[in-house]
Protein backbone atom coordinates (compact mmCIF):
# COMPACT_ATOMS: atom_id res chain seq x y z
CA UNK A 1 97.44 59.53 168.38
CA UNK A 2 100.48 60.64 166.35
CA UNK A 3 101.99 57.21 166.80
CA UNK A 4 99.66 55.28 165.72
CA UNK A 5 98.69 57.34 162.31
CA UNK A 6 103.08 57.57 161.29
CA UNK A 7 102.46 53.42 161.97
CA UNK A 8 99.68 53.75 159.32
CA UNK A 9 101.96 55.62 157.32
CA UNK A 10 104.84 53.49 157.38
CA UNK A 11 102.83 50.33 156.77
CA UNK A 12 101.10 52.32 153.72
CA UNK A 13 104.26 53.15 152.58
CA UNK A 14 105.64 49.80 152.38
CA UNK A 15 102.69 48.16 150.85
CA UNK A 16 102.10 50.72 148.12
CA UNK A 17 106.03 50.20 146.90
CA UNK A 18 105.34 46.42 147.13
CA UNK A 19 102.38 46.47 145.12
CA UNK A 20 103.88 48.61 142.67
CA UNK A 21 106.52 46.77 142.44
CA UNK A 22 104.81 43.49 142.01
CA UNK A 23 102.62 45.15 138.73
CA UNK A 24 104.38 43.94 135.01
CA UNK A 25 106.14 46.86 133.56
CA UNK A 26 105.42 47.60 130.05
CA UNK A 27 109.17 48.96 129.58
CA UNK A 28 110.89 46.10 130.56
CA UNK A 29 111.99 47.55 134.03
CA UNK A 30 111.20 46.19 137.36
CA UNK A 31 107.75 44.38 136.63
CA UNK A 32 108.51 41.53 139.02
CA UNK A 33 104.77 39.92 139.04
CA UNK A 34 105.34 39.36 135.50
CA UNK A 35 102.27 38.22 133.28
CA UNK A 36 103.08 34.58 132.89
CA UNK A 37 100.88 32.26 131.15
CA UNK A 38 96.87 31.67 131.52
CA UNK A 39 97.61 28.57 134.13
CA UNK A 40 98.29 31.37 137.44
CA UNK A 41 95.33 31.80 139.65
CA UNK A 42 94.22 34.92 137.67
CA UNK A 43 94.14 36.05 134.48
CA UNK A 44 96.48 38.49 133.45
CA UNK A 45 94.08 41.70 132.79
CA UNK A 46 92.20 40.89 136.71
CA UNK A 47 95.54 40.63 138.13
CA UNK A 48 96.34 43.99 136.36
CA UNK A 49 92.85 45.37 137.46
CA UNK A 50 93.45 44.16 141.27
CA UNK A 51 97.11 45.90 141.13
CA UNK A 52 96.10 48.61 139.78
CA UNK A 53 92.87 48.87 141.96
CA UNK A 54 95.14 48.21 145.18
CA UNK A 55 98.04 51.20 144.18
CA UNK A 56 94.95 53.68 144.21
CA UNK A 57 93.28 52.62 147.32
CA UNK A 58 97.47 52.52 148.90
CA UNK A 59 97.61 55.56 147.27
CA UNK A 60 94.67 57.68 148.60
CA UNK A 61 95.36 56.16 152.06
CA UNK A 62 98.92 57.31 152.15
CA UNK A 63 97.96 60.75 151.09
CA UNK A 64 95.43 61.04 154.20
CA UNK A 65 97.78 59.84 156.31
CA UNK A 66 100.22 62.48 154.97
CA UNK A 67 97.50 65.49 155.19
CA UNK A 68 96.70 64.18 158.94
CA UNK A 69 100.25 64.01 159.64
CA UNK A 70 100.62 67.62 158.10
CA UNK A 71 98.18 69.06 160.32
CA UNK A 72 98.68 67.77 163.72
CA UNK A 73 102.39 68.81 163.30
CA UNK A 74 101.26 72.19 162.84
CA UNK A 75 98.39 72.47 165.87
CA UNK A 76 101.10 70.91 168.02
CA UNK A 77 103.55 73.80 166.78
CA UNK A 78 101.83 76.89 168.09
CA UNK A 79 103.08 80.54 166.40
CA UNK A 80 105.19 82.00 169.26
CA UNK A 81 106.45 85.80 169.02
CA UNK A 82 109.27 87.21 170.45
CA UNK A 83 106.85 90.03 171.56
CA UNK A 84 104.57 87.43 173.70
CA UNK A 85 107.36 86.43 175.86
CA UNK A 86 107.82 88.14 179.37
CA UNK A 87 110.84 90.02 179.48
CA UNK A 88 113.82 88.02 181.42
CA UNK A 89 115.43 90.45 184.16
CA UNK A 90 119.10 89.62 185.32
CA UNK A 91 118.71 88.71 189.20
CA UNK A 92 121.71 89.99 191.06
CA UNK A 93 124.28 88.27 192.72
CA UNK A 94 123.45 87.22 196.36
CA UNK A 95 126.84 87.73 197.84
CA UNK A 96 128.79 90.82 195.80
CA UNK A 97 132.74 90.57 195.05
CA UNK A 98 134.73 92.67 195.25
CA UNK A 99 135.72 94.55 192.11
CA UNK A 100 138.87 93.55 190.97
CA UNK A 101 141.62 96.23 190.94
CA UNK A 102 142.49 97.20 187.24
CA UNK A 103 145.59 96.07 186.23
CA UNK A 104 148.75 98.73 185.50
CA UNK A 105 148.71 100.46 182.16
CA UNK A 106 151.38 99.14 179.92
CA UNK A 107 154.34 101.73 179.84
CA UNK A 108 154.31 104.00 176.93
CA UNK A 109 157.30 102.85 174.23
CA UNK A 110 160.07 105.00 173.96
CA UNK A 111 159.90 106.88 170.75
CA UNK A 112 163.09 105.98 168.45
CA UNK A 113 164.94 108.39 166.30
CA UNK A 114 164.87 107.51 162.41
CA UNK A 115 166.74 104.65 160.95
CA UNK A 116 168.25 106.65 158.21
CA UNK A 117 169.64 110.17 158.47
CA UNK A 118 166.55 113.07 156.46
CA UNK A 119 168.19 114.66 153.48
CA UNK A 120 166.43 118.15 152.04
């Protein structure tokens, strides 16, 4: 079910930048649709009206999509304590070792007398 609704979204996603993209910027920026002169297949203002129509219905689809998205991540992400989990015991070894045999203590260093005679 997740699948097909982040398809949804993708495909949302791709057609909302398009059809912003392809509205005529009143700044000069990246209007690509342009307005053209009177001889397209619509006017100017109806193409406006049917971009601008489109980007909202894009719009409020990609936001559902987003909200569904949102909360079947979090049902499928249940709230887990460290309190709810059974305690893990350490099984013992089925065949025991011998303990190894501690190693000699390093001999003590032989105290040195002072490099440079005391004076009182």
């Amino acid at each position: 079910m997740s699948t097909v609704i982040v398809v949804i979204h993708l495909l949302l996603a791709i057609a909302l930048v398009t059809v912003i993209l392809l509205q005529k910027s009143e700044g000069g920026a990246l209007g690509i649709g342009g307005g053209g002169g009177m001889s397209g297949f619509m006017t100017g203002r109806s193409t406006a009206n049917l971009l601008t129509r489109t980007t909202a219905i894009l719009a409020v689809g990609f936001f559902a999509t987003s909200i569904v998205l949102a909360v079947i991540a979090a049902r499928s992400r249940a709230p887990t304590s460290v309190m709810d989990q059974p305690a893990t015991t350490q099984s013992a070894p089925s065949t025991p070792s011998a303990p190894a045999k501690p190693s000699a203590p390093p001999a003590p260093a032989v105290p040195t007398g002072p490099s440079a005679p005391l004076t009182k």
